[in-house]
C-alpha atoms as a PDB file:
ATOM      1  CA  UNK A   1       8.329  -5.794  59.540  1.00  0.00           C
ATOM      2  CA  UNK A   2      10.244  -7.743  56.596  1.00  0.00           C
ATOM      3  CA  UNK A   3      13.891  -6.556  56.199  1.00  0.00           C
ATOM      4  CA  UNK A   4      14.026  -6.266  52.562  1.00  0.00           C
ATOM      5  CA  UNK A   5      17.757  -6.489  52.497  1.00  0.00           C
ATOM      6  CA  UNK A   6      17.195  -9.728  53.581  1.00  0.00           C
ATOM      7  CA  UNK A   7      14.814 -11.211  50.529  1.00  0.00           C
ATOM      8  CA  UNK A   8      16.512 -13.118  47.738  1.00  0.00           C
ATOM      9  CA  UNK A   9      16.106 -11.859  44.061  1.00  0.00           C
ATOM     10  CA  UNK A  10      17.093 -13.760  41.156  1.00  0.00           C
ATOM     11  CA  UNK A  11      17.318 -12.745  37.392  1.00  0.00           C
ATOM     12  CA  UNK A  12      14.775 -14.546  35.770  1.00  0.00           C
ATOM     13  CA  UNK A  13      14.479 -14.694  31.787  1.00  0.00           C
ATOM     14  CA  UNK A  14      11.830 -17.364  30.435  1.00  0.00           C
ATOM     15  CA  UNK A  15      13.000 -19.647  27.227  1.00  0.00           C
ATOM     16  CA  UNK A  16      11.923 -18.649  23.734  1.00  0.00           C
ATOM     17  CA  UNK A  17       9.187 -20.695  22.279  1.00  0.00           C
ATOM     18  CA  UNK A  18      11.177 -20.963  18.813  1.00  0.00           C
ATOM     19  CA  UNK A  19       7.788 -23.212  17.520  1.00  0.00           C
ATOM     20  CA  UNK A  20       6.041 -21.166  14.842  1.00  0.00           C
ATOM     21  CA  UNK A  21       2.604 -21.473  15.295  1.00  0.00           C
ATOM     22  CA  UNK A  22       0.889 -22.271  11.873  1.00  0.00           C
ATOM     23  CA  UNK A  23      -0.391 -19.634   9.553  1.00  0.00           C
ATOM     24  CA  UNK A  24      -4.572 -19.592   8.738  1.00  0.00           C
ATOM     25  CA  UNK A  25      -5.649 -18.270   5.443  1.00  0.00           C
ATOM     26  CA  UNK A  26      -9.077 -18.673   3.876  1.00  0.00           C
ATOM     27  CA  UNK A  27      -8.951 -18.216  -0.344  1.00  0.00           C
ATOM     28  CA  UNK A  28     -11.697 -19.375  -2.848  1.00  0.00           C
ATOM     29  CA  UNK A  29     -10.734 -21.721  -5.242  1.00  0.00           C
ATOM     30  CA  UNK A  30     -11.038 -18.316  -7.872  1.00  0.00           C
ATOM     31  CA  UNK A  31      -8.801 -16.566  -5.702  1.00  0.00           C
ATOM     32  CA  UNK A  32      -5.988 -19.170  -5.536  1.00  0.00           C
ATOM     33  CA  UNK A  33      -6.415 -19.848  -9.867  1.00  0.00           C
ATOM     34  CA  UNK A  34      -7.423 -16.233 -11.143  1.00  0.00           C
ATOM     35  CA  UNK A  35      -7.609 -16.283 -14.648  1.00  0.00           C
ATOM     36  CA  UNK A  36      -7.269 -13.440 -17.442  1.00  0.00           C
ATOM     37  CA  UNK A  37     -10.383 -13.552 -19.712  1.00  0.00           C
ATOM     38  CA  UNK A  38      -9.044 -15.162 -23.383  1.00  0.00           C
ATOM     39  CA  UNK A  39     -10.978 -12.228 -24.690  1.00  0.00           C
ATOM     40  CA  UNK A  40      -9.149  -9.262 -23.078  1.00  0.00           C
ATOM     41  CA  UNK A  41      -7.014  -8.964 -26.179  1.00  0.00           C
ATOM     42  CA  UNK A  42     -10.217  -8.965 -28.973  1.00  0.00           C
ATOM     43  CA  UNK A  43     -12.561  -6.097 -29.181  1.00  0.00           C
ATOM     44  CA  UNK A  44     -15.802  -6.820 -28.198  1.00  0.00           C
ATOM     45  CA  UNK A  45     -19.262  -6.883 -29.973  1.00  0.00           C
ATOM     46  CA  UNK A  46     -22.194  -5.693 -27.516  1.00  0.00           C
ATOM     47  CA  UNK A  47     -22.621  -6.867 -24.203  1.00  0.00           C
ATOM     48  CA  UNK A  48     -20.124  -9.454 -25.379  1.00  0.00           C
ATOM     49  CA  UNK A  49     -18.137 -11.447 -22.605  1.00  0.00           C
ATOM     50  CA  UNK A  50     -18.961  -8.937 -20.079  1.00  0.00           C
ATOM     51  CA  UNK A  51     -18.699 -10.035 -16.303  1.00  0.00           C
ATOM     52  CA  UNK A  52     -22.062  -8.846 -15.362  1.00  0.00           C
ATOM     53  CA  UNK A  53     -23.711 -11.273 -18.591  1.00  0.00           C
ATOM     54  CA  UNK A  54     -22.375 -14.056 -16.884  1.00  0.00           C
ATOM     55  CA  UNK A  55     -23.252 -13.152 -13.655  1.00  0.00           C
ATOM     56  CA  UNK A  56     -26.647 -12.858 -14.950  1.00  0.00           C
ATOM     57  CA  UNK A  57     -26.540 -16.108 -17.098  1.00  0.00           C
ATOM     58  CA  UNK A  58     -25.601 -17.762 -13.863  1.00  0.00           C
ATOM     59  CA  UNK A  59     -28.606 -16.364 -11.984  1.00  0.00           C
ATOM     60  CA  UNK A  60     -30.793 -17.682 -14.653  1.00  0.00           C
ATOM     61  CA  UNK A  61     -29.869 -20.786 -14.846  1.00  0.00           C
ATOM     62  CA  UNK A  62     -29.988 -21.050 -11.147  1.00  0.00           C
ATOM     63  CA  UNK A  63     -33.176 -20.016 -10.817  1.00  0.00           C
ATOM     64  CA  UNK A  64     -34.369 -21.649 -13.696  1.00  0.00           C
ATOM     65  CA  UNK A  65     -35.833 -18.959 -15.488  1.00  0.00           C
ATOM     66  CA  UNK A  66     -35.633 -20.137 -18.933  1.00  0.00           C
ATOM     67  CA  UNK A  67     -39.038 -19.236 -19.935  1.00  0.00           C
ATOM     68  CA  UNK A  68     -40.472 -16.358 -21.458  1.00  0.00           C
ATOM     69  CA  UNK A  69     -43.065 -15.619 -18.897  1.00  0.00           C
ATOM     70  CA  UNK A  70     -40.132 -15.162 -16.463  1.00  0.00           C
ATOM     71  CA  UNK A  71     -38.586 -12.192 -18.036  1.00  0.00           C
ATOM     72  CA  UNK A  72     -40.114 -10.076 -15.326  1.00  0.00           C
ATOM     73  CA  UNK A  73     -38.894 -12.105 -11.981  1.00  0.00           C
ATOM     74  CA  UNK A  74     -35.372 -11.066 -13.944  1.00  0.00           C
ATOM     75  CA  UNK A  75     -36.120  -7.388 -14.715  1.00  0.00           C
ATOM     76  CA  UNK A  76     -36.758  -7.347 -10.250  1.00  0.00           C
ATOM     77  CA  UNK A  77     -33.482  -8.892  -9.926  1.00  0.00           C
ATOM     78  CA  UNK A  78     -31.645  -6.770 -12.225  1.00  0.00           C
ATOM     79  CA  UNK A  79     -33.525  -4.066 -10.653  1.00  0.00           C
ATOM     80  CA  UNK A  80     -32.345  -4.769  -6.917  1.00  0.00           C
ATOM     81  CA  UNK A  81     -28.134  -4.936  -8.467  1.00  0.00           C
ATOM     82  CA  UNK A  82     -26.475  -2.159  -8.203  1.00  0.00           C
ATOM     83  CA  UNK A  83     -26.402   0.828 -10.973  1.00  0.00           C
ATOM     84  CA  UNK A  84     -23.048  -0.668 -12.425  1.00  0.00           C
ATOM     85  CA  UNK A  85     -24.403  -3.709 -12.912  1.00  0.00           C
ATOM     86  CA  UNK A  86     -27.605  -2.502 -14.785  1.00  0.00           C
ATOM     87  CA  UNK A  87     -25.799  -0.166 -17.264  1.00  0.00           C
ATOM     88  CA  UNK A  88     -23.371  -2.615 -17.997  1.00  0.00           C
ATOM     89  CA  UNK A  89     -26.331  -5.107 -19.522  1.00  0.00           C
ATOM     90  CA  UNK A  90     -28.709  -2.356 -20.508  1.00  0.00           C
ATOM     91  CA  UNK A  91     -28.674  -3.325 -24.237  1.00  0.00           C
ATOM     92  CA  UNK A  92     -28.926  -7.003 -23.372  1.00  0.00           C
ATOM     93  CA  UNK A  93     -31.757  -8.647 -25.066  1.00  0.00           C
ATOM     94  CA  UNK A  94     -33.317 -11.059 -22.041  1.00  0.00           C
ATOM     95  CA  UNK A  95     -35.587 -13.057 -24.995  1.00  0.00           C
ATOM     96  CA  UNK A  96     -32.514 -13.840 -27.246  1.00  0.00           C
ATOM     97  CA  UNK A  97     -30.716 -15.143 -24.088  1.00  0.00           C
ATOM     98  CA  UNK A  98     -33.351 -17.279 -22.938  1.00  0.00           C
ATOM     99  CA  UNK A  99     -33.998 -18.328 -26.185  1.00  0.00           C
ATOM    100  CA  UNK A 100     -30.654 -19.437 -26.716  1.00  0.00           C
ATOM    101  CA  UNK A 101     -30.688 -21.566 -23.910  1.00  0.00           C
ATOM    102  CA  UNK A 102     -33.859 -23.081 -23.981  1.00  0.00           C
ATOM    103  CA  UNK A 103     -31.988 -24.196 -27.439  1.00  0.00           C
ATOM    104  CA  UNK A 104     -28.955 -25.980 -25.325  1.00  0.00           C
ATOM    105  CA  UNK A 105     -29.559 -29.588 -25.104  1.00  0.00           C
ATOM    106  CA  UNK A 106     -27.231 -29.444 -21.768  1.00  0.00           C
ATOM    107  CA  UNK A 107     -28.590 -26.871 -20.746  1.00  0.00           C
ATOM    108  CA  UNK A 108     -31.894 -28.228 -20.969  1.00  0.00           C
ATOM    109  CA  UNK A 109     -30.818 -31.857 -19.622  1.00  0.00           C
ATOM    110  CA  UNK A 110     -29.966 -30.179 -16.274  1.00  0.00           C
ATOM    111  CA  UNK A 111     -33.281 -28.440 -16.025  1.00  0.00           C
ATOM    112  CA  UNK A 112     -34.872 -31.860 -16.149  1.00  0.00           C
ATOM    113  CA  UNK A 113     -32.964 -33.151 -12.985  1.00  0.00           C
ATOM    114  CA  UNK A 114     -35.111 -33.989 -10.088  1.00  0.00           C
ATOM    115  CA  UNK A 115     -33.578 -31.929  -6.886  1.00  0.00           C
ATOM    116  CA  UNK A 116     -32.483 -35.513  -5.531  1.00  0.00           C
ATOM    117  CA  UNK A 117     -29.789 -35.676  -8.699  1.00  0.00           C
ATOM    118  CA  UNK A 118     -29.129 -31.916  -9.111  1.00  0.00           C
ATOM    119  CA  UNK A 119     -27.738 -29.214  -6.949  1.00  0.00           C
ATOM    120  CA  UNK A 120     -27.003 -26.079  -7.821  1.00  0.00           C
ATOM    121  CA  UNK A 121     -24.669 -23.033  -6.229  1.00  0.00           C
ATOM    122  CA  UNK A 122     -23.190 -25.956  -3.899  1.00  0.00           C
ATOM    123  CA  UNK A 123     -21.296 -24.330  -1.483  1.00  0.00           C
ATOM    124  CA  UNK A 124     -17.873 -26.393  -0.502  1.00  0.00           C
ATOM    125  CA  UNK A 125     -14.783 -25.987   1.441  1.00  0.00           C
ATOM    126  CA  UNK A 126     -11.274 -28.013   2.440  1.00  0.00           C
ATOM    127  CA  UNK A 127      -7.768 -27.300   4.454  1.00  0.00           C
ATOM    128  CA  UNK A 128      -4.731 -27.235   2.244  1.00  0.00           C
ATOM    129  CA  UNK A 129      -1.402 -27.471   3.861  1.00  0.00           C
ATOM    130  CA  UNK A 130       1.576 -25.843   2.989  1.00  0.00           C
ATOM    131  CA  UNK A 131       5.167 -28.324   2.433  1.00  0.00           C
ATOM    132  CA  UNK A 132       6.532 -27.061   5.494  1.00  0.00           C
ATOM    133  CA  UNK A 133       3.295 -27.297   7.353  1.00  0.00           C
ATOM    134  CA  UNK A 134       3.659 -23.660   8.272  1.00  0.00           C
ATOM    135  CA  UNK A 135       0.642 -22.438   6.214  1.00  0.00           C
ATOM    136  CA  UNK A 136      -2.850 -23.641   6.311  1.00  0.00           C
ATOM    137  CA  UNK A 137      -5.411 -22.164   3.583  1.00  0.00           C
ATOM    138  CA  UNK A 138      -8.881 -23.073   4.020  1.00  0.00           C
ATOM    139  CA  UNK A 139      -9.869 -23.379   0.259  1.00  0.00           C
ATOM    140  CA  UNK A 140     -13.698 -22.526  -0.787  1.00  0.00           C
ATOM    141  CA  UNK A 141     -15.573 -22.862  -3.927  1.00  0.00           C
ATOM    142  CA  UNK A 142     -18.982 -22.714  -5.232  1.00  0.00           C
ATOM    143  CA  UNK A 143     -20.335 -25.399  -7.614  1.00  0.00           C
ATOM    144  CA  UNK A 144     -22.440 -24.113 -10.315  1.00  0.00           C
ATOM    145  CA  UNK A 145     -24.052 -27.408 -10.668  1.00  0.00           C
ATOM    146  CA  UNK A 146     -23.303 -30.939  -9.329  1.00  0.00           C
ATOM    147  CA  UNK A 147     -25.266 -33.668 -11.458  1.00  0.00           C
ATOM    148  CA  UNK A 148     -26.064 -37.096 -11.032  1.00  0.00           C
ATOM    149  CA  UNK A 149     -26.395 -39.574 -14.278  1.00  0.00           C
ATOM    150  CA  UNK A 150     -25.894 -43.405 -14.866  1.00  0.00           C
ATOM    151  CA  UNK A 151     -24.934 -43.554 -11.142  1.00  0.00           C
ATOM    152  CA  UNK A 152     -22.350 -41.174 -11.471  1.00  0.00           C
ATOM    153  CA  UNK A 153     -21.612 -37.485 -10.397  1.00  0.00           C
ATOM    154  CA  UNK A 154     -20.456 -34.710 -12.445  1.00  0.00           C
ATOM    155  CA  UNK A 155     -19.042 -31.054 -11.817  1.00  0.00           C
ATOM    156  CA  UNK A 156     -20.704 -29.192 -14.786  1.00  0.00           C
ATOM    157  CA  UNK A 157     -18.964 -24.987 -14.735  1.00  0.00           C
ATOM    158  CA  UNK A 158     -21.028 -22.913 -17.458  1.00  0.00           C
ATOM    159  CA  UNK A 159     -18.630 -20.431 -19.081  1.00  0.00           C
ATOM    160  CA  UNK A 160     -21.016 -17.950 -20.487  1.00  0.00           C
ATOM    161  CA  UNK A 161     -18.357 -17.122 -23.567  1.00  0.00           C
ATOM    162  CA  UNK A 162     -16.923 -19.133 -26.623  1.00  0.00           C
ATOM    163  CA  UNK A 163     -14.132 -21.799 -25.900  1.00  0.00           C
ATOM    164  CA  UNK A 164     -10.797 -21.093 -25.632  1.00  0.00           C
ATOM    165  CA  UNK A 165      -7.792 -23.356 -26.397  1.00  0.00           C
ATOM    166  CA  UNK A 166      -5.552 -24.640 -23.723  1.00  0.00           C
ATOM    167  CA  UNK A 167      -7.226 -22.990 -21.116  1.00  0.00           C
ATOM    168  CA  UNK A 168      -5.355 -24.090 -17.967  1.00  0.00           C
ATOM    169  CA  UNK A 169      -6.809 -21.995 -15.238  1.00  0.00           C
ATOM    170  CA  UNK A 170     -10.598 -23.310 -15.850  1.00  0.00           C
ATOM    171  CA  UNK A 171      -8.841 -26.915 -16.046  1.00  0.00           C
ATOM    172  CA  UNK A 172      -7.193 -26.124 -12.456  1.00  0.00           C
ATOM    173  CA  UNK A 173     -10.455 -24.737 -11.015  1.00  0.00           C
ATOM    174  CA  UNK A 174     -12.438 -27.740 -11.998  1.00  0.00           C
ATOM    175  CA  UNK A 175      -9.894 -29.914 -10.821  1.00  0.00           C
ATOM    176  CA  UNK A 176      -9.956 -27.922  -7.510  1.00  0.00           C
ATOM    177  CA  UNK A 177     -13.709 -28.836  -7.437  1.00  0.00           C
ATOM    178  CA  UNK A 178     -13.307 -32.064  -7.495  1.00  0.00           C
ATOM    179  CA  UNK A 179     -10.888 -32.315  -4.677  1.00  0.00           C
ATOM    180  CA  UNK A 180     -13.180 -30.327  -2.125  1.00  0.00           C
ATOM    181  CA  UNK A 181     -15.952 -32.851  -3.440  1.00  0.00           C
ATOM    182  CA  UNK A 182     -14.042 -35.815  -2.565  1.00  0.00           C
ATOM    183  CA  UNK A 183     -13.026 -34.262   0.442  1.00  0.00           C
ATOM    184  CA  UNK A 184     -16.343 -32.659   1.879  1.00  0.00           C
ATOM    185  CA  UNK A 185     -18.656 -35.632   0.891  1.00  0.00           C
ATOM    186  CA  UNK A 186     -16.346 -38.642  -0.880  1.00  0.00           C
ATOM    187  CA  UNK A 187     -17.596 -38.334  -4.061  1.00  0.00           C
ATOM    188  CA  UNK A 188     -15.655 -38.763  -6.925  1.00  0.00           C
ATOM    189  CA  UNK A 189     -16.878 -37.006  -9.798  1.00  0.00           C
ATOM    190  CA  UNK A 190     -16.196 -36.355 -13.219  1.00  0.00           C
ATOM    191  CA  UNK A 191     -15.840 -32.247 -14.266  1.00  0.00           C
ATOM    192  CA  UNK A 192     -17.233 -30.664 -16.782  1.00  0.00           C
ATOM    193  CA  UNK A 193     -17.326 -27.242 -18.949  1.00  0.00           C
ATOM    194  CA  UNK A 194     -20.358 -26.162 -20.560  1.00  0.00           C
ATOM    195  CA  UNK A 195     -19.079 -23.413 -22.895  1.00  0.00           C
ATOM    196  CA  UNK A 196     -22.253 -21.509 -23.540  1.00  0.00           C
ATOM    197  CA  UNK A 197     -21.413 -19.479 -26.462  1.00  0.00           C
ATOM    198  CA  UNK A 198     -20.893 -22.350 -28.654  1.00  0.00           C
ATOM    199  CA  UNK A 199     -22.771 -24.800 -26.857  1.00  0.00           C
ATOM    200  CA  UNK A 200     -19.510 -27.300 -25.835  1.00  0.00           C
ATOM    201  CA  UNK A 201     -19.082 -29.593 -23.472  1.00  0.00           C
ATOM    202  CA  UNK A 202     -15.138 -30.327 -22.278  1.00  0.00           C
ATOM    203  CA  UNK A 203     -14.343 -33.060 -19.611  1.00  0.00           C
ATOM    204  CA  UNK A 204     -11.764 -32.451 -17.399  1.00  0.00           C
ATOM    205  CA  UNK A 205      -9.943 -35.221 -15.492  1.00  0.00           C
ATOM    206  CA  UNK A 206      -8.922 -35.236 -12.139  1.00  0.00           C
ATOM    207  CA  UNK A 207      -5.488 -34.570 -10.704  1.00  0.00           C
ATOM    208  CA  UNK A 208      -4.914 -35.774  -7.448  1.00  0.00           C
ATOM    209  CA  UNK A 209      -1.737 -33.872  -7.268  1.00  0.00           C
ATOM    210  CA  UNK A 210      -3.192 -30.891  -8.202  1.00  0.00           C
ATOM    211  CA  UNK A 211      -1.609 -28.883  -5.266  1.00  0.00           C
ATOM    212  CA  UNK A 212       1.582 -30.675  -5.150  1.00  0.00           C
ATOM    213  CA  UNK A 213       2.155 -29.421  -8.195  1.00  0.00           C
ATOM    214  CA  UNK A 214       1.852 -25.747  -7.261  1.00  0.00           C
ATOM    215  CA  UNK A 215       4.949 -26.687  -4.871  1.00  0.00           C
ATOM    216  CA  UNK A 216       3.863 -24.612  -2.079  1.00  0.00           C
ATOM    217  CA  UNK A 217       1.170 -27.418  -1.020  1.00  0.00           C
ATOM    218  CA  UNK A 218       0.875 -30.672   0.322  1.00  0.00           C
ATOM    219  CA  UNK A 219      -2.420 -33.078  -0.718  1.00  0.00           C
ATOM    220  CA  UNK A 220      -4.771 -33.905   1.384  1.00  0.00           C
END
């Protein structure tokens, strides 16, 4: 038998890891610039700058259904979106849309692209790190189209409204592009707008310290 008057005990308090573990976050690159449509203030003719229009713009020109003939294969996907969605572009006329485009010389050029030079919804994503290396966002973003002409790569984002002056937030987002292109693949690339309303075409540089410049963030 074990006299247990006779066993040491000792007080025993472990050290504090004071190290704070970094922070994850995953944001899209909408999500970290959200913008305030420049038409929120102006009252609206029909169907005019809705969300769901340029969701369904974007389908369309994904899908490439800028013929006539096609206006069915859109009716089924309008059909399988939700009841929200369809009354919202009820009164949309599908031939005046596709008409429109098929009238965009942009619009048009892309189109053209062999797959090789073109891809469309690209799917991209990078790590940002905070200044005190505490925060880590994994930043995401979807391409509308990535382009290749004269040996060089563009970021084309439609905009399914007019232009707007001095819009900063689509200049950030593009410019967010660009970095997760560089970053996922190497590439650097030139950004575009394709303002579909008025059928303009806006450049947008790059800005290497884009997320410096939010001071929260360091460059990758």
């Amino acid at each position: 038998n074990i006299d247990e008057n006779s066993i040491e005990t000792i007080d025993y308090l472990p050290l504090k890891n004071e190290t704070k573990l970094p922070t994850f976050y995953q944001k899209s690159v909408t999500q970290l610039f959200k913008s305030k449509s420049p038409y929120v203030n102006s009252v609206p003719t029909k169907n005019e700058n809705l969300p769901e229009k340029g969701i369904l713009i974007h389908k369309v020109l994904e899908m490439g259904w800028l013929d006539l003939n096609d206006i069915n294969e859109i009716n089924d996907w309008i059909n399988k979106k939700d009841i929200h969605f369809q009354k919202k572009i009820i009164n949309l006329d599908l031939i005046l849309l596709i008409e429109k485009l098929q009238e965009n010389k942009h619009v048009l050029f892309i189109q053209s692209l062999p797959a090789n030079e073109c891809f469309k919804e690209l799917w991209l994503q990078s790590l940002i790190t905070s200044v005190d290396n505490h925060i880590n966002i994994i930043l995401t973003g979807i391409i509308d189209v990535l382009y290749k002409k004269n040996n060089q790569w563009f970021i084309l984002d439609y905009k399914s409204g007019k232009s707007s002056e001095k819009n900063e937030i689509y200049t950030k987002q593009i410019q967010a592009y660009l970095h997760l292109l560089k970053d996922a693949f190497g590439i650097e690339a030139i950004g575009q707008i394709l303002y579909l309303e008025d059928n303009k075409l806006i450049s947008i540089p790059s800005n290497k310290n884009l997320f410096s410049q939010l001071g929260i963030f360091n460059n990758v």
